[in-house]
Protein backbone atom coordinates (compact mmCIF):
# COMPACT_ATOMS: atom_id res chain seq x y z
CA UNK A 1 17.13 4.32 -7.62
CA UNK A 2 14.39 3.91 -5.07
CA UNK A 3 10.70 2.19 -5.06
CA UNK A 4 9.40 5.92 -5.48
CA UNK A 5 11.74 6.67 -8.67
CA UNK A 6 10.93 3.43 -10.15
CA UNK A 7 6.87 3.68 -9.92
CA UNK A 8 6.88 7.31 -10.83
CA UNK A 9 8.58 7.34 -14.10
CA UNK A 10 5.91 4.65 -14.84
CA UNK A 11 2.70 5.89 -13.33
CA UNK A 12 3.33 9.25 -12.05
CA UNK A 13 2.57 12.52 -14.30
CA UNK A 14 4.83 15.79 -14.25
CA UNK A 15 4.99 16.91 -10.49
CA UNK A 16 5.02 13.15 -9.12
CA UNK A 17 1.07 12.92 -9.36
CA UNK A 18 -0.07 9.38 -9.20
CA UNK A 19 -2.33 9.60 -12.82
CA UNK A 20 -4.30 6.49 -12.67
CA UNK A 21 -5.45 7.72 -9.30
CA UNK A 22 -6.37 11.03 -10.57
CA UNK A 23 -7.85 9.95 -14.00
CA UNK A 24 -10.19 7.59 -11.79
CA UNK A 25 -11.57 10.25 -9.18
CA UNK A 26 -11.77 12.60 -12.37
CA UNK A 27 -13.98 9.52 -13.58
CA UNK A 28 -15.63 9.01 -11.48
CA UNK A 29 -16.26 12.67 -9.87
CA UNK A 30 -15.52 11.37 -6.30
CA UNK A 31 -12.48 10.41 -4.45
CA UNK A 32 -11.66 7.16 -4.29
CA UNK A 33 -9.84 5.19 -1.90
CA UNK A 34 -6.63 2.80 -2.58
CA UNK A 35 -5.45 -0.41 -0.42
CA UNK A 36 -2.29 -1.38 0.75
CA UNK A 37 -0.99 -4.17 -0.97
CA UNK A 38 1.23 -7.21 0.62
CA UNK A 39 3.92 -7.97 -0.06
CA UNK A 40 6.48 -10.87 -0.55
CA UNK A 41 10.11 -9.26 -1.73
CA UNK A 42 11.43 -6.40 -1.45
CA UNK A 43 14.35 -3.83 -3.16
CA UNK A 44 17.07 -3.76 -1.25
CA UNK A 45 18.36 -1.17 -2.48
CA UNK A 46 14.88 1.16 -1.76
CA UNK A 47 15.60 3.78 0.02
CA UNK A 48 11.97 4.33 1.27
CA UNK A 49 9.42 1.79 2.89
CA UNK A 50 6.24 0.87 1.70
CA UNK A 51 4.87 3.27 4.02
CA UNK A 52 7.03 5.86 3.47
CA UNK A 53 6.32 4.90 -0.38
CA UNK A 54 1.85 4.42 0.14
CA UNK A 55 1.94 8.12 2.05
CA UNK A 56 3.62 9.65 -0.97
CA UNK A 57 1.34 7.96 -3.06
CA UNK A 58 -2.18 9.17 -1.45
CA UNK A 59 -1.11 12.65 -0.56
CA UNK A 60 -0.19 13.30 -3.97
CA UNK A 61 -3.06 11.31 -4.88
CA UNK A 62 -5.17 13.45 -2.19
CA UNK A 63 -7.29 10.33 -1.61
CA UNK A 64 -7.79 8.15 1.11
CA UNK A 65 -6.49 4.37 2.25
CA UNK A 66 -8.54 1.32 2.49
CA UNK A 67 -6.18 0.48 5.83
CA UNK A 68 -5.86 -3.38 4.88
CA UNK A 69 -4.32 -4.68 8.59
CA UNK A 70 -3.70 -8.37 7.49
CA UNK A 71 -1.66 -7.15 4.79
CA UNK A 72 0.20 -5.35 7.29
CA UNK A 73 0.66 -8.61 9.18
CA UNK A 74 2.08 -10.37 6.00
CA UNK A 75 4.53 -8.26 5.08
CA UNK A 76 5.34 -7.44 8.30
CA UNK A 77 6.50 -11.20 8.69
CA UNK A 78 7.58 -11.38 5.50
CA UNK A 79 10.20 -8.71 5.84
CA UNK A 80 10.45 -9.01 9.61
CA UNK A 81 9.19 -5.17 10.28
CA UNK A 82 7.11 -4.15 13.80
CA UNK A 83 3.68 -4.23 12.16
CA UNK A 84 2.98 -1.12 14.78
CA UNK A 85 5.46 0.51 13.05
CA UNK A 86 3.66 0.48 9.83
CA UNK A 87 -0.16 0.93 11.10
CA UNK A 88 1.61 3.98 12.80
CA UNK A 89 3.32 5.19 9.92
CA UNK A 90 0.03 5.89 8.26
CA UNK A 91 -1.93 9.23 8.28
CA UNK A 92 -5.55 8.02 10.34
CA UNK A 93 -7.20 11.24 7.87
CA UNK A 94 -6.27 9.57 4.88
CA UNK A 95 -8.09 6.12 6.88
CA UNK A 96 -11.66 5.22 5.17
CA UNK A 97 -12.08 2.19 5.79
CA UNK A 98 -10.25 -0.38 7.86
CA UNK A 99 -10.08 -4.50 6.72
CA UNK A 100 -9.13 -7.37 8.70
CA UNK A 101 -8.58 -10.82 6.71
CA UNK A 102 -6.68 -13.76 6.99
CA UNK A 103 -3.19 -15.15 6.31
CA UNK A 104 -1.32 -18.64 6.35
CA UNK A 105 2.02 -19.74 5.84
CA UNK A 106 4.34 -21.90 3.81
CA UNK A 107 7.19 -22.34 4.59
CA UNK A 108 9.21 -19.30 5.28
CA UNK A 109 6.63 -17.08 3.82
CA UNK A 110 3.62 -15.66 4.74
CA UNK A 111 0.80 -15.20 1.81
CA UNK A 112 -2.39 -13.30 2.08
CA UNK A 113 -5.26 -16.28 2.34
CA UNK A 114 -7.93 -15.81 0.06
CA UNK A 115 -10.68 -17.82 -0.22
CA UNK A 116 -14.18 -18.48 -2.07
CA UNK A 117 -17.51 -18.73 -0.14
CA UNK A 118 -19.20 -20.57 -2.72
């Protein structure tokens, strides 16, 4: 079973539509844009990536990606994949916005850094 399988028969309605997407645009009565998540493990038995898996996901979706670039970077390192590959691997149509943040690192892991400005 791959990452698609597994998230579909959870969140997906009949036709592998993501619904919690679609409920929220219907919502909201505009589209609506999702980010990229990083991550820290992965299936090894997927047989898509998280690219592959985040274009199926906003196509069916029909909305567009919050293009999050340092969570690129820490699951690049985190799974040791060419970040290029990923940032290429997504549609720049589907692109609304684009977000640079900041990472750090313990020990062989990379985590997202988030921090409070007051």
């Amino acid at each position: 079973m791959d990452w698609f399988e597994i998230i579909s028969e959870n969140y997906m309605v009949d036709g592998g539509r993501p619904k919690k997407i679609l409920d929220l645009q219907d919502y909201l009565e505009i589209p609506v844009a999702v980010e990229n998540v990083c991550s820290y493990a992965e299936y090894h038995d997927s047989q898509v990536t998280e690219w592959e898996f985040l274009n199926e996901v906003i196509e069916a979706a029909d909305c567009g990606i919050l293009l999050d670039l340092n969570n690129i970077s820490v699951s690049s390192r985190n799974h040791d994949v060419d970040p290029m590959v990923c940032v290429n691997s997504i549609p720049a149509d589907r692109e609304v916005q684009i977000h640079i943040g900041s990472h750090s690192k313990f020990e062989k892991y990379t985590f997202e850094a988030i921090s409070s400005l007051g």
